[in-house]
Protein backbone atom coordinates (compact mmCIF):
# COMPACT_ATOMS: atom_id res chain seq x y z
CA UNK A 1 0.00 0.00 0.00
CA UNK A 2 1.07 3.33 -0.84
CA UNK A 3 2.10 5.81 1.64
CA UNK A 4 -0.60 8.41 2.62
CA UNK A 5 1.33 11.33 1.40
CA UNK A 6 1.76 9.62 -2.11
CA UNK A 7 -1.61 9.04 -2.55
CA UNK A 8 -2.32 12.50 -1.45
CA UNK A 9 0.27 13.83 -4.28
CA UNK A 10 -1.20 11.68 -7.06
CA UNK A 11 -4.87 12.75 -5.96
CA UNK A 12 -4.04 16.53 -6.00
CA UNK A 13 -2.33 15.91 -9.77
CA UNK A 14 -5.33 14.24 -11.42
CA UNK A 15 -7.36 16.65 -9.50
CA UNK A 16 -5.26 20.09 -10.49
CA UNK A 17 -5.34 18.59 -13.69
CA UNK A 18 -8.47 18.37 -14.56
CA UNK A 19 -9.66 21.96 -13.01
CA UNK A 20 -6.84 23.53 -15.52
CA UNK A 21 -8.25 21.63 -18.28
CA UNK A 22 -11.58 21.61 -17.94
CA UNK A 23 -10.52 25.77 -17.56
CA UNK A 24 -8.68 25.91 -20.52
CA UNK A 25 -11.84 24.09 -22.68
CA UNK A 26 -13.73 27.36 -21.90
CA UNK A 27 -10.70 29.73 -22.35
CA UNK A 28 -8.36 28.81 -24.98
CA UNK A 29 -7.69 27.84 -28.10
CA UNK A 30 -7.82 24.20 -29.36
CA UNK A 31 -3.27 23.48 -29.17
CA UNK A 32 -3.40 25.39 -25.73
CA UNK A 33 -6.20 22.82 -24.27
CA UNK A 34 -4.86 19.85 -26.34
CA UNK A 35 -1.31 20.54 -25.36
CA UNK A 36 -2.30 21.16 -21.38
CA UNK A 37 -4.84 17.89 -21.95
CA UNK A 38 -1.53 15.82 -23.14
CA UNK A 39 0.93 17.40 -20.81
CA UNK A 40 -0.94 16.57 -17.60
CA UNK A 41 -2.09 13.42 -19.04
CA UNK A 42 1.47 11.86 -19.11
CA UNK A 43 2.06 13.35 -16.01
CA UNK A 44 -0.41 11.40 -14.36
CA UNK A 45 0.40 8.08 -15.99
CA UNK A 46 3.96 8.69 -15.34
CA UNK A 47 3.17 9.21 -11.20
CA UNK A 48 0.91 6.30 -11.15
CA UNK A 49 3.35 3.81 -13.34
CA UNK A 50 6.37 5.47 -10.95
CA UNK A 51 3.88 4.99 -7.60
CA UNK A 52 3.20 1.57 -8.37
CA UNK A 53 7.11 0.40 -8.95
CA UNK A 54 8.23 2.13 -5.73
CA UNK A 55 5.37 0.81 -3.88
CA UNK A 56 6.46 -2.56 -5.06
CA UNK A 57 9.56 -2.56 -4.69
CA UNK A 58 9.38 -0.83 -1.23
CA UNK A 59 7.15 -3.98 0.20
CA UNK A 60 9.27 -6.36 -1.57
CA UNK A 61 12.28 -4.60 0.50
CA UNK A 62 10.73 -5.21 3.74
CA UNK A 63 9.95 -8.52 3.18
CA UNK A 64 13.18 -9.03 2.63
CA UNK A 65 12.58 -10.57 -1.25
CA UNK A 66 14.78 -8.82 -4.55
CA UNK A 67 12.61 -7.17 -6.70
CA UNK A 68 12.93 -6.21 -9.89
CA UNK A 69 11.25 -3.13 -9.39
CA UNK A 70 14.42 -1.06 -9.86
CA UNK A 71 15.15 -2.26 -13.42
CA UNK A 72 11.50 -1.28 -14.81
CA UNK A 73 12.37 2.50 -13.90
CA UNK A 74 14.48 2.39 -17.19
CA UNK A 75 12.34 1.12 -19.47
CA UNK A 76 9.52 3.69 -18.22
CA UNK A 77 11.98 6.55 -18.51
CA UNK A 78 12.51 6.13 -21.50
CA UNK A 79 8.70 5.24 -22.49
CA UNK A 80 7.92 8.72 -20.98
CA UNK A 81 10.73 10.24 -22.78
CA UNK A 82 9.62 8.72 -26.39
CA UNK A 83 5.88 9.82 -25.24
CA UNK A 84 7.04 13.14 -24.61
CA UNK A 85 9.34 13.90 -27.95
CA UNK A 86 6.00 12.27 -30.04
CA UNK A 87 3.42 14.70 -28.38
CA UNK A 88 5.73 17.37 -29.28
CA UNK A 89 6.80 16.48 -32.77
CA UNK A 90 3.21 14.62 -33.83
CA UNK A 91 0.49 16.43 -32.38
CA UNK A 92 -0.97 19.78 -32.59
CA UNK A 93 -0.52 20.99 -29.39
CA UNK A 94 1.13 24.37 -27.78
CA UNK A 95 4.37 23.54 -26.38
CA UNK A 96 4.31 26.06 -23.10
CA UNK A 97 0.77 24.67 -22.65
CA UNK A 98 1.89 21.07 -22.84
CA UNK A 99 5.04 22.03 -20.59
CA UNK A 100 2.78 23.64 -18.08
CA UNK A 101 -0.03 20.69 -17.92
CA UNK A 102 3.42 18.16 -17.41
CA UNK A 103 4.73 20.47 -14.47
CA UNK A 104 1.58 20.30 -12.55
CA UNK A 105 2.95 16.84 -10.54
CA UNK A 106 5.52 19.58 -8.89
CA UNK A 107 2.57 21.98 -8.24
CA UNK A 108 1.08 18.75 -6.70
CA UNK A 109 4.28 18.05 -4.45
CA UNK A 110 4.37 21.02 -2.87
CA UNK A 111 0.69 21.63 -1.68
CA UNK A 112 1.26 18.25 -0.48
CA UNK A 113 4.84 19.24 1.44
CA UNK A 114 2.85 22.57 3.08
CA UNK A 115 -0.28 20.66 3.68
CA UNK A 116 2.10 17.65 5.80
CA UNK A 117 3.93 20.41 7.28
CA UNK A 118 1.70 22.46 8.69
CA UNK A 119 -0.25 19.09 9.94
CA UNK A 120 2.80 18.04 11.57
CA UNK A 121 3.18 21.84 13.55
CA UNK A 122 -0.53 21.69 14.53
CA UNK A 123 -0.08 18.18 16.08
CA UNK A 124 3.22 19.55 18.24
CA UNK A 125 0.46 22.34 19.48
CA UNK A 126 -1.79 19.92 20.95
């Protein structure tokens, strides 16, 4: 099972993600909403496919089995990678807008960082 905190993360992403699409639908232009659409979509597969390896290969570590978890993070790097140079080079999509909607994870990360942070300095009040 995945920790809290990474569930949190990948929850915020597909959530932030769709609010700026679903946004960008009303307010821009077709390669602007396609290329934000794309962007975050790959960003979300990639934190799921990543969440699922580590949280693998995290419960295979304390049972105290090998896992082959580690050598799959190669083969999706360079999946994304190929994913990413298609979407730009194939498809009709704004490139700031598609960098944007593939930045959101770090958006994601740090709501998540202030939100644990601040929950761990209310707890010390108590």
């Amino acid at each position: 099972m995945a920790n809290p905190s990474i569930s949190r993360i990948e929850r915020l992403n597909y959530g932030i993600s769709a609010v700026l699409v679903l946004l960008a639908l009303f307010t821009q232009p077709r390669p602007v909403v396609l290329g934000l659409a794309v962007g975050a979509g790959l960003t979300c597969i990639n934190f799921y496919v990543l969440r699922r390896l580590i949280t693998r290969w995290t419960a295979d570590a304390a049972a105290g089995k090998r896992s082959n978890s580690p050598m799959l993070m190669l083969p999706k790097m360079i999946a994304m990678m190929g994913a990413v140079a298609a979407a730009i080079m194939l498809l009709p999509i704004h490139v700031v807008a598609f960098v944007v909607g593939y930045s959101i994870f770090i958006a994601s990360i740090v709501i998540e960082s202030l939100y644990s942070a601040m929950r761990t300095v209310s707890f010390r009040r108590e």
